[in-house]
C-alpha atoms as a PDB file:
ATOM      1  CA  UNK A   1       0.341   3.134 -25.454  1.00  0.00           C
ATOM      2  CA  UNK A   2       0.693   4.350 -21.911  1.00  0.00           C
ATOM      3  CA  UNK A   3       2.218   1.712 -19.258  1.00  0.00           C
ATOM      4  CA  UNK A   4      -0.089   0.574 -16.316  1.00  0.00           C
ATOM      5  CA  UNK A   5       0.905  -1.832 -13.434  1.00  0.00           C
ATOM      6  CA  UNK A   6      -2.018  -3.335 -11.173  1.00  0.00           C
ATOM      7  CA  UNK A   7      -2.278  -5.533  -8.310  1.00  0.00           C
ATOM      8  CA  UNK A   8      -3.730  -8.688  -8.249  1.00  0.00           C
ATOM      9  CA  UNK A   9      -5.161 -10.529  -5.006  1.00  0.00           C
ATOM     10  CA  UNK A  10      -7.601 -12.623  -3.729  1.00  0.00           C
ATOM     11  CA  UNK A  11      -8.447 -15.482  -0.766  1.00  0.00           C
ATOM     12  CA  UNK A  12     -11.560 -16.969  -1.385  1.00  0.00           C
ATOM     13  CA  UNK A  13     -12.345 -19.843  -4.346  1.00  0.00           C
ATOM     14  CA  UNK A  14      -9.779 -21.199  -6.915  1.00  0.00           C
ATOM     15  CA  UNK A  15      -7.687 -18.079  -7.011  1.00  0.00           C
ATOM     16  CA  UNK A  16      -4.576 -18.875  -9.450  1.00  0.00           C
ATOM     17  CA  UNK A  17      -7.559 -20.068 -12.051  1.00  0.00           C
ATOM     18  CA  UNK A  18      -9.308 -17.099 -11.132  1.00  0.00           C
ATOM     19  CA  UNK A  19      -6.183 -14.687 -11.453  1.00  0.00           C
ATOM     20  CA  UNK A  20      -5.871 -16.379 -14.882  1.00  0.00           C
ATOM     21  CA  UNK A  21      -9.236 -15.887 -16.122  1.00  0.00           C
ATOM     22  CA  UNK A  22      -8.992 -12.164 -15.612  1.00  0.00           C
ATOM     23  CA  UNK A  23      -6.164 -11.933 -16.916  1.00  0.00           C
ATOM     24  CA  UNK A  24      -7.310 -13.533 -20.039  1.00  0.00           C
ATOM     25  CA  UNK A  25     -10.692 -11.107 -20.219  1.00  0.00           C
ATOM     26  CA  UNK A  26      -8.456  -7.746 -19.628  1.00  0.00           C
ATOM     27  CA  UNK A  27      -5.777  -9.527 -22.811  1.00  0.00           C
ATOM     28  CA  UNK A  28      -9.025  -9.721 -24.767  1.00  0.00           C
ATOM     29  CA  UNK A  29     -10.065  -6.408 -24.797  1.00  0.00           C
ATOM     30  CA  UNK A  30      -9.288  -4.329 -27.608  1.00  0.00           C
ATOM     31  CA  UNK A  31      -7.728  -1.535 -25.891  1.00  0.00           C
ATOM     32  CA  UNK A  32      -5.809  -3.976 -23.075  1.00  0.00           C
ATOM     33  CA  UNK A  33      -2.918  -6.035 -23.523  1.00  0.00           C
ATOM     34  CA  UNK A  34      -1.238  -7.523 -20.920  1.00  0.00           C
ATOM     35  CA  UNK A  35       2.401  -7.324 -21.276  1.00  0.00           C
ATOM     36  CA  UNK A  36       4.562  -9.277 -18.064  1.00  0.00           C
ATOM     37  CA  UNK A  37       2.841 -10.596 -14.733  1.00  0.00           C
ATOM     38  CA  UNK A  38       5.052 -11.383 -11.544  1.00  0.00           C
ATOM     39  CA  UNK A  39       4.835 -14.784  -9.487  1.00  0.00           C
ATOM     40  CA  UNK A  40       1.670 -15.306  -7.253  1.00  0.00           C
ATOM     41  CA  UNK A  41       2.622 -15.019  -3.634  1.00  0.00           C
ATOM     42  CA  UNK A  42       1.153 -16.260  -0.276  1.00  0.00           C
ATOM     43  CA  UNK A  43       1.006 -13.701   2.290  1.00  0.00           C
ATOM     44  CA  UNK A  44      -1.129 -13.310   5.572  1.00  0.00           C
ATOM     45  CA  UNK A  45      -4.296 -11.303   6.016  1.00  0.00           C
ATOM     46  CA  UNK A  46      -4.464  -7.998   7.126  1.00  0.00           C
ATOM     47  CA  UNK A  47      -6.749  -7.534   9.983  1.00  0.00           C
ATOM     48  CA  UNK A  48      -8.920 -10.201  11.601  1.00  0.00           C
ATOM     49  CA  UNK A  49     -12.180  -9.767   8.832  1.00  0.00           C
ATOM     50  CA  UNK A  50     -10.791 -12.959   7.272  1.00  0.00           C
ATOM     51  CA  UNK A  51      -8.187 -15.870   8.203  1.00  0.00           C
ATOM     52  CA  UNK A  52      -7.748 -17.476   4.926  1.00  0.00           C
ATOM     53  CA  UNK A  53      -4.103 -16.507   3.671  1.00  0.00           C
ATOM     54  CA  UNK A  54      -3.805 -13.978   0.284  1.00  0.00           C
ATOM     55  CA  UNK A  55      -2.746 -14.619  -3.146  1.00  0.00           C
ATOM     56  CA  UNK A  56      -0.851 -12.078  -4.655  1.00  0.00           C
ATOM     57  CA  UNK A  57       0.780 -10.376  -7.942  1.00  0.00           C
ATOM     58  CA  UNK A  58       1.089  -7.788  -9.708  1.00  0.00           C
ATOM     59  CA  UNK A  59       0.481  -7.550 -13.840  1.00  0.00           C
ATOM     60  CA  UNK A  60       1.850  -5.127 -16.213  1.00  0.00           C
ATOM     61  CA  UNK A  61      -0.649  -3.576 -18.847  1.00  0.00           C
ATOM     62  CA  UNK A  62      -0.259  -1.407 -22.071  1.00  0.00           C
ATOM     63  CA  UNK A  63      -3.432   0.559 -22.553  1.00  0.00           C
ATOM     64  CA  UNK A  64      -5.361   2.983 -24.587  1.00  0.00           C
ATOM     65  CA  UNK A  65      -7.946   3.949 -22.454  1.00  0.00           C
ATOM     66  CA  UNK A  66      -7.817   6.970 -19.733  1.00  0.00           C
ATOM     67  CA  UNK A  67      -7.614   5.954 -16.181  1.00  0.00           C
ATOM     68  CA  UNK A  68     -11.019   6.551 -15.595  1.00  0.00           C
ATOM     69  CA  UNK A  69     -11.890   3.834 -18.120  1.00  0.00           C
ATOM     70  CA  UNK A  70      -9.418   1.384 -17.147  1.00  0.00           C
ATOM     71  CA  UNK A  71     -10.641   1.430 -13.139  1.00  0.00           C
ATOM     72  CA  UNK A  72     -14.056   0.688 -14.558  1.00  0.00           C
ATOM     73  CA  UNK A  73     -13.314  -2.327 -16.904  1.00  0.00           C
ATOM     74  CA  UNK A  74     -10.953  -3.796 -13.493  1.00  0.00           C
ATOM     75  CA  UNK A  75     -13.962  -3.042 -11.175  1.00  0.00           C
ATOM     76  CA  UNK A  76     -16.608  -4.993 -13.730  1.00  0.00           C
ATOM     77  CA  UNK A  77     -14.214  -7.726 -13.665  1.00  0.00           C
ATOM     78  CA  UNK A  78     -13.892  -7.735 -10.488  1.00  0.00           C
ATOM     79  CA  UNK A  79     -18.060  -7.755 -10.355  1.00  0.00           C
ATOM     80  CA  UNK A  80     -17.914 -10.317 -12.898  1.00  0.00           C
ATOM     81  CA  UNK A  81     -15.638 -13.242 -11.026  1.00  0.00           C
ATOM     82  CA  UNK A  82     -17.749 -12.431  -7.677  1.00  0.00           C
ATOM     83  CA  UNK A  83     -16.455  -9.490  -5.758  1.00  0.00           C
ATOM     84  CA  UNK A  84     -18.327  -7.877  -3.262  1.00  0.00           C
ATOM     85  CA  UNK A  85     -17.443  -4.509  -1.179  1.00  0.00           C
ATOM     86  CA  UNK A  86     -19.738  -4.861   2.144  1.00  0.00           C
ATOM     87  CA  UNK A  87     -16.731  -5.806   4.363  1.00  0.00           C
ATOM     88  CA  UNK A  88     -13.156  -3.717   4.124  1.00  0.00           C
ATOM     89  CA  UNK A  89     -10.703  -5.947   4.372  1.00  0.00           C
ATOM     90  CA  UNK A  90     -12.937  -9.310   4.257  1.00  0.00           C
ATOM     91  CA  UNK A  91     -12.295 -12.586   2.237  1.00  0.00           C
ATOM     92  CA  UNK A  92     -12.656 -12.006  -1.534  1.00  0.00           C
ATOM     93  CA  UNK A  93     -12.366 -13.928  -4.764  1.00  0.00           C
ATOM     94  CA  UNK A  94     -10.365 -11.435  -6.880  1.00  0.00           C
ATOM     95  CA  UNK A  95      -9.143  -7.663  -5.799  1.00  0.00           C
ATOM     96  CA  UNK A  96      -7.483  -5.299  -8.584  1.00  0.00           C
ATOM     97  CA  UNK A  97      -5.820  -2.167  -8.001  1.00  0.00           C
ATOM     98  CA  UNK A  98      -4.493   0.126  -9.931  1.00  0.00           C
ATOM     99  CA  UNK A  99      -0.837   0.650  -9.184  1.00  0.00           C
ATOM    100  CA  UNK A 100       1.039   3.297 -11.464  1.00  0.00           C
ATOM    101  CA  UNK A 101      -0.951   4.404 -14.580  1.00  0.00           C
ATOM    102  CA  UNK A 102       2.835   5.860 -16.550  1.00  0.00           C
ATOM    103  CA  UNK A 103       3.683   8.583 -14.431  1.00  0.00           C
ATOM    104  CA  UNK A 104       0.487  10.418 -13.957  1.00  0.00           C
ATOM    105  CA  UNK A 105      -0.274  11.989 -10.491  1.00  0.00           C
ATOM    106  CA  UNK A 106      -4.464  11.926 -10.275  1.00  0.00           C
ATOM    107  CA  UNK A 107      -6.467  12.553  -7.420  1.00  0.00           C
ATOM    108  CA  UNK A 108     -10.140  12.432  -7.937  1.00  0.00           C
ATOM    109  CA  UNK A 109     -13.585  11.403  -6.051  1.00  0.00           C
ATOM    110  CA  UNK A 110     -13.085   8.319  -7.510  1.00  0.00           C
ATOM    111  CA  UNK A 111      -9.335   7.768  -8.409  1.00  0.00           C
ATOM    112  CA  UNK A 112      -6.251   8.399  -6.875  1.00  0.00           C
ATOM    113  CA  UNK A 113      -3.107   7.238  -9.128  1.00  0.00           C
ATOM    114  CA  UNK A 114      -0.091   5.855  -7.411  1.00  0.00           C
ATOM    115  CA  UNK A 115      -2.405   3.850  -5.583  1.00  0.00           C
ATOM    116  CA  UNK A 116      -1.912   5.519  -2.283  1.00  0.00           C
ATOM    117  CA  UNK A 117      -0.447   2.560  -0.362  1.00  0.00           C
ATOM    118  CA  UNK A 118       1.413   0.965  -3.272  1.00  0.00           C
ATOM    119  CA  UNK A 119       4.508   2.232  -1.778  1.00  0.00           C
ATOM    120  CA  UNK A 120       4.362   0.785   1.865  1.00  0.00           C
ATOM    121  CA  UNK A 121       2.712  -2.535   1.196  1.00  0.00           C
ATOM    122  CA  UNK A 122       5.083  -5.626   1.195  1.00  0.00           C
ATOM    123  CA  UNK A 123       2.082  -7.606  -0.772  1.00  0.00           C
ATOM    124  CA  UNK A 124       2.066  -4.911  -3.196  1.00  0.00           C
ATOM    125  CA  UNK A 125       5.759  -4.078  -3.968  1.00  0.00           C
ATOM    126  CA  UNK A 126       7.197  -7.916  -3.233  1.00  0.00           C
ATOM    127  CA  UNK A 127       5.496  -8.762  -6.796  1.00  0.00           C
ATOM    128  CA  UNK A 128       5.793  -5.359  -8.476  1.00  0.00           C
ATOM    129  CA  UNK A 129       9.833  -5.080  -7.722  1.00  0.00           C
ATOM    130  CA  UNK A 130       9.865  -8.231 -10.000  1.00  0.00           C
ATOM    131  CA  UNK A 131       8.262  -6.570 -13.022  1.00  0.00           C
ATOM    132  CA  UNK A 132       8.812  -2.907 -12.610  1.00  0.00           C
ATOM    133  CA  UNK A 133      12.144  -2.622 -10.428  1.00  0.00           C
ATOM    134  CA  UNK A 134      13.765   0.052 -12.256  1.00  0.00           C
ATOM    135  CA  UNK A 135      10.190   2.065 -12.747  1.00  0.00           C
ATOM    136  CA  UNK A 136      10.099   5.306 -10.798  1.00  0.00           C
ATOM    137  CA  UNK A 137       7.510   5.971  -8.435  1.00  0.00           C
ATOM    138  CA  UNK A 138       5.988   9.735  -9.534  1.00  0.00           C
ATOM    139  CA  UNK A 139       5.144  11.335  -6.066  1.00  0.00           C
ATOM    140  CA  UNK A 140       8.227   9.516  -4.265  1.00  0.00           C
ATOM    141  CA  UNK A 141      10.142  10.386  -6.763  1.00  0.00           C
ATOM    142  CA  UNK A 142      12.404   6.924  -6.185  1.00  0.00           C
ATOM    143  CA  UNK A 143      12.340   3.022  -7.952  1.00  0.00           C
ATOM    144  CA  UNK A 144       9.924   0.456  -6.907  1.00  0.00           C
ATOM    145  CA  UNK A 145      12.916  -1.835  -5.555  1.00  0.00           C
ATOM    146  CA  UNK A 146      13.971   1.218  -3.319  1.00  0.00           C
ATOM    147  CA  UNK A 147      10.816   1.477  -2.105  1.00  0.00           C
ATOM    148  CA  UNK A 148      11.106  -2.312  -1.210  1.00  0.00           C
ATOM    149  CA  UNK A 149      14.622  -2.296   0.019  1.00  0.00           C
ATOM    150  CA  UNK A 150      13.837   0.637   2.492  1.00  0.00           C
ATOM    151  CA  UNK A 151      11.172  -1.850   4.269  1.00  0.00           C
ATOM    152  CA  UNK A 152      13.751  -4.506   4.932  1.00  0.00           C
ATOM    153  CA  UNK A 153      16.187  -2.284   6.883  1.00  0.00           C
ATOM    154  CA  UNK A 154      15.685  -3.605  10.625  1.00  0.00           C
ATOM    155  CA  UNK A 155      15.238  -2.300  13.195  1.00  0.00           C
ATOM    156  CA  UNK A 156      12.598  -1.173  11.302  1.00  0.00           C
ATOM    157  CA  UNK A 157      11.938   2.718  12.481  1.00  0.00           C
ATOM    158  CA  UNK A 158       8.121   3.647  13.029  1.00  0.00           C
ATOM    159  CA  UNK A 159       7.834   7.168  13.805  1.00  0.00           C
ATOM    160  CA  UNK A 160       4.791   8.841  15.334  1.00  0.00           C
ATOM    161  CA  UNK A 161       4.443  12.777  14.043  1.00  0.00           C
ATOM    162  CA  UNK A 162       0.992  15.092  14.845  1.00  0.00           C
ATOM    163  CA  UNK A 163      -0.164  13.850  18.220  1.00  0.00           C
ATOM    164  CA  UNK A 164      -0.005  15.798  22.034  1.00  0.00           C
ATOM    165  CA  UNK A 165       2.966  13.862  23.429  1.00  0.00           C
ATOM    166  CA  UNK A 166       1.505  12.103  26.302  1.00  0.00           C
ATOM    167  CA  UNK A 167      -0.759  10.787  23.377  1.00  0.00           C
ATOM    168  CA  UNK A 168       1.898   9.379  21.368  1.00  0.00           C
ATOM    169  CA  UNK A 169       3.806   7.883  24.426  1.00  0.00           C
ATOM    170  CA  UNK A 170      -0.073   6.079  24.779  1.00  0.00           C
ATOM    171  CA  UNK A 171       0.155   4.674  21.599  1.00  0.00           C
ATOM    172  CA  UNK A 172       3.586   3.473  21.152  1.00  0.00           C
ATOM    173  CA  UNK A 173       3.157   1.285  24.822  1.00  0.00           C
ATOM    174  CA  UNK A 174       0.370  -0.094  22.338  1.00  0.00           C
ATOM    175  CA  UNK A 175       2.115  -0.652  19.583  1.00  0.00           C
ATOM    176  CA  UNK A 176       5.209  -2.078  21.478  1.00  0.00           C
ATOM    177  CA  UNK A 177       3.614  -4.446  22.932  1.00  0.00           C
ATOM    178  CA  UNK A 178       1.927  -6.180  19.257  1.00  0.00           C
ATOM    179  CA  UNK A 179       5.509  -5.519  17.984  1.00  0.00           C
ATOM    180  CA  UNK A 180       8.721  -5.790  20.229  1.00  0.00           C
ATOM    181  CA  UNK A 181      10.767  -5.675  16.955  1.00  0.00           C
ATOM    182  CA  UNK A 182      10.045  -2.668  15.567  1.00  0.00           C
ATOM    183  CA  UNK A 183      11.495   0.671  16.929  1.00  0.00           C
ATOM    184  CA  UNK A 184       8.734   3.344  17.964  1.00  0.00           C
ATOM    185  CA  UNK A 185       9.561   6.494  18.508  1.00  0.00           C
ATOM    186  CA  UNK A 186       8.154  10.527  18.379  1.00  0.00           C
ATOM    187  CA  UNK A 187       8.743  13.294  15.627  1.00  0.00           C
ATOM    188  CA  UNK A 188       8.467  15.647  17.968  1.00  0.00           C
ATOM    189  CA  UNK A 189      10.826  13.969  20.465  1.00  0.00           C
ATOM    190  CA  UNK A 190      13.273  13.573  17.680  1.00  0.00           C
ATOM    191  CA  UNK A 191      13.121  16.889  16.420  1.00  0.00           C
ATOM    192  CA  UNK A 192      13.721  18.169  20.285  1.00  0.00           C
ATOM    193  CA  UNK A 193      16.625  16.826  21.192  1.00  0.00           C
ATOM    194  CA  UNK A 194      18.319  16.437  17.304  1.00  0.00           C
ATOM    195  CA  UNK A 195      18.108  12.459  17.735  1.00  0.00           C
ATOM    196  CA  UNK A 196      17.143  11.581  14.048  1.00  0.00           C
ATOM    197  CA  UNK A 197      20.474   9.791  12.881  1.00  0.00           C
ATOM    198  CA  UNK A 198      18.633   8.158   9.644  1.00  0.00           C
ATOM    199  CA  UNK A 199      15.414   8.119   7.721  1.00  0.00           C
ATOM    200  CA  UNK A 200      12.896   6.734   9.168  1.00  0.00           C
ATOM    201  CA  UNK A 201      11.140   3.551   7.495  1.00  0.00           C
ATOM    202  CA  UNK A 202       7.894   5.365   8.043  1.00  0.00           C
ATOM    203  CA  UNK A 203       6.513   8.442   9.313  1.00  0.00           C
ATOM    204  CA  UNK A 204       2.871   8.522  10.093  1.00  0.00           C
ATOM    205  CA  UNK A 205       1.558  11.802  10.620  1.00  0.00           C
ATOM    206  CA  UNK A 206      -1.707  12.080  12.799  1.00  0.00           C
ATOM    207  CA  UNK A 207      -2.275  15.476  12.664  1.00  0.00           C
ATOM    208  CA  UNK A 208      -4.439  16.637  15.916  1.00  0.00           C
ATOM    209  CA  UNK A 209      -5.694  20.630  15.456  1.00  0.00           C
ATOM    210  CA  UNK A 210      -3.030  21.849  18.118  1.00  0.00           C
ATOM    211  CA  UNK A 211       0.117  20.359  16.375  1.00  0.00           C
ATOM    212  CA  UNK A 212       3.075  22.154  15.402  1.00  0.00           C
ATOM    213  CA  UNK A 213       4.152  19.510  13.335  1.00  0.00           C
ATOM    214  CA  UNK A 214       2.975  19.925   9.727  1.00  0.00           C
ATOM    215  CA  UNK A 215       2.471  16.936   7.216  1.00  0.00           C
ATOM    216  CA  UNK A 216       4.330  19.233   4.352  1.00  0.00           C
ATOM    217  CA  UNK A 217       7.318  19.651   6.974  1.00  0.00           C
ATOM    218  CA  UNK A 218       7.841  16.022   7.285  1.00  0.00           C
ATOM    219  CA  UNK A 219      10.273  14.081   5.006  1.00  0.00           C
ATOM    220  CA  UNK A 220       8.982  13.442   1.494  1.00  0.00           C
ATOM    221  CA  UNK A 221       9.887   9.542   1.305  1.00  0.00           C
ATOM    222  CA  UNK A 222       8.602   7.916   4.792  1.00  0.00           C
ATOM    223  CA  UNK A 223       5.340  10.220   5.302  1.00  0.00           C
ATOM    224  CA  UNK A 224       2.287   8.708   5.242  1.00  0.00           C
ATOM    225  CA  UNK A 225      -1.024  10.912   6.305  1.00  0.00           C
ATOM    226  CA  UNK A 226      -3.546   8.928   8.539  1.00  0.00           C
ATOM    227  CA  UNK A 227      -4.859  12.402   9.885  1.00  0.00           C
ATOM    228  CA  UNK A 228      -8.088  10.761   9.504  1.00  0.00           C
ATOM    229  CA  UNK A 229      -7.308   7.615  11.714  1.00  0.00           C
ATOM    230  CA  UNK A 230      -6.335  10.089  14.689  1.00  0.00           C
ATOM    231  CA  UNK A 231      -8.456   7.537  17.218  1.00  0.00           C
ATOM    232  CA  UNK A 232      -8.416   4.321  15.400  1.00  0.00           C
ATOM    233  CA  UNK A 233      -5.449   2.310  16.654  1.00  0.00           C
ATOM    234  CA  UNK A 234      -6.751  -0.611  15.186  1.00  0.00           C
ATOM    235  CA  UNK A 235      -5.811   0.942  11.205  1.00  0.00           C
ATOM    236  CA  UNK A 236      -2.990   2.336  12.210  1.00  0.00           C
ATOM    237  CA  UNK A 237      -1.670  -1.207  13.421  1.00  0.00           C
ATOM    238  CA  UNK A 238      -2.935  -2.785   9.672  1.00  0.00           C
ATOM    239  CA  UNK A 239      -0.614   0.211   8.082  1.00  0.00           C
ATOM    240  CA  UNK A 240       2.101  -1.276  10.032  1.00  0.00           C
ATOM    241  CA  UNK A 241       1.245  -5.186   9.800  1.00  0.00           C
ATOM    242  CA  UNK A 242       0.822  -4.905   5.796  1.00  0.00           C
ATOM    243  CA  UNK A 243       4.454  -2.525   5.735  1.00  0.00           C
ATOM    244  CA  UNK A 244       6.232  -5.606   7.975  1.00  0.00           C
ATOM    245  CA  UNK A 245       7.563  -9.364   6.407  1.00  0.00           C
ATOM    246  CA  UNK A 246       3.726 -11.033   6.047  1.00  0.00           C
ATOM    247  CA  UNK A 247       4.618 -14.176   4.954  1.00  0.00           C
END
């Protein structure tokens, strides 16, 4: 039966018991068993919808139902233990993502498989790297624990790609000044003068209409599209506070 790995995480009630519980309901089901789980971790919100610290971990699954039918038994549990959806980011009693569903690429209206932030997530890949170090990410085409490694390399390099540059020098003064420790800097600028001595940590490409600077250009690894957060500094920042050490 095909290999899945989720994520498991919640803030709000008794969440180890609830974390168990689930787990116990998705080992029930005929077509689920559960196979290794990581440790829970305590890690600090991302954004400022909620204050109360996370739990997180990540479970491994063998299944025999598609990916379609798999998000909806997780998103009935989810119903089930008390989840609700009218606040992104808010306090909730159980969240579960799916991770890595074997090595299938899908990207549907209601499905995309990796989970498309599984990658750059400390939360996520802190308790996956413990159960599924060696397991190759299918669009990065690298291990979880590389994935992991590559966000512990400091200074960590955040790299700006897509935007006018008087735009990108804008946001970076931002940026610096919520994060002295991390190194901002400009595709563009980088590309100019032949400055890029080593992959950056991440690349997130902005993409305004007059750009020269295509996503597909960029390296495969550290991209990360958030074309559709052009103006909204304030996601762009939780990209970067849930890539950084949360703990």
């Amino acid at each position: 039966m095909p290999d899945c790995y989720i994520a498991l995480g919640g803030n709000q009630g008794p969440v180890r018991e609830t974390f168990s519980r689930a787990l116990e309901r998705l080992d029930q089901h005929p077509e689920i068993s559960v196979i290794k789980t990581s440790d829970w971790i305590e890690t600090a919100p991302v954004g400022d919808q909620t204050s109360d610290p996370f739990l997180n971990g990540a479970a491994q699954l063998s299944v025999s139902l598609s990916p379609e039918s798999l998000l909806k038994e997780l998103q009935l549990l989810e119903t089930d233990m008390g989840r609700t959806r009218e606040v992104r980011w808010g306090a909730r009693p159980l969240d579960l993502d799916m991770l890595l569903y074997d090595q299938l690429v899908i990207h549907t209206e209601n499905l995309v498989v990796p989970h498309p932030a599984c990658w750059y997530r400390r939360f996520v890949l802190d308790p996956l790297a413990e159960i599924a170090a060696d397991v190759i990410h299918p669009e990065k085409q690298i291990t979880i624990q590389e994935l992991r490694q590559r966000l512990l390399v400091k200074p960590f390099q955040f790299v700006l790609a897509g935007l006018p540059p008087e735009e990108t020098a804008l946001l970076i003064r931002k940026l610096q000044q919520l994060y002295p420790e991390v190194q901002f800097s400009s595709w563009e600028t980088q590309e100019l003068t032949g400055s890029i001595s080593q992959e950056p940590t991440l690349i997130v490409w902005l993409g305004a209409p007059t750009s020269a600077t295509r996503f597909e250009d960029l390296p495969l690894i550290p991209r990360l599209d958030l074309s559709e957060y052009q103006k909204n500094t304030e996601r762009i920042v939780h990209v970067l506070q849930s890539a950084l050490d949360f703990r």
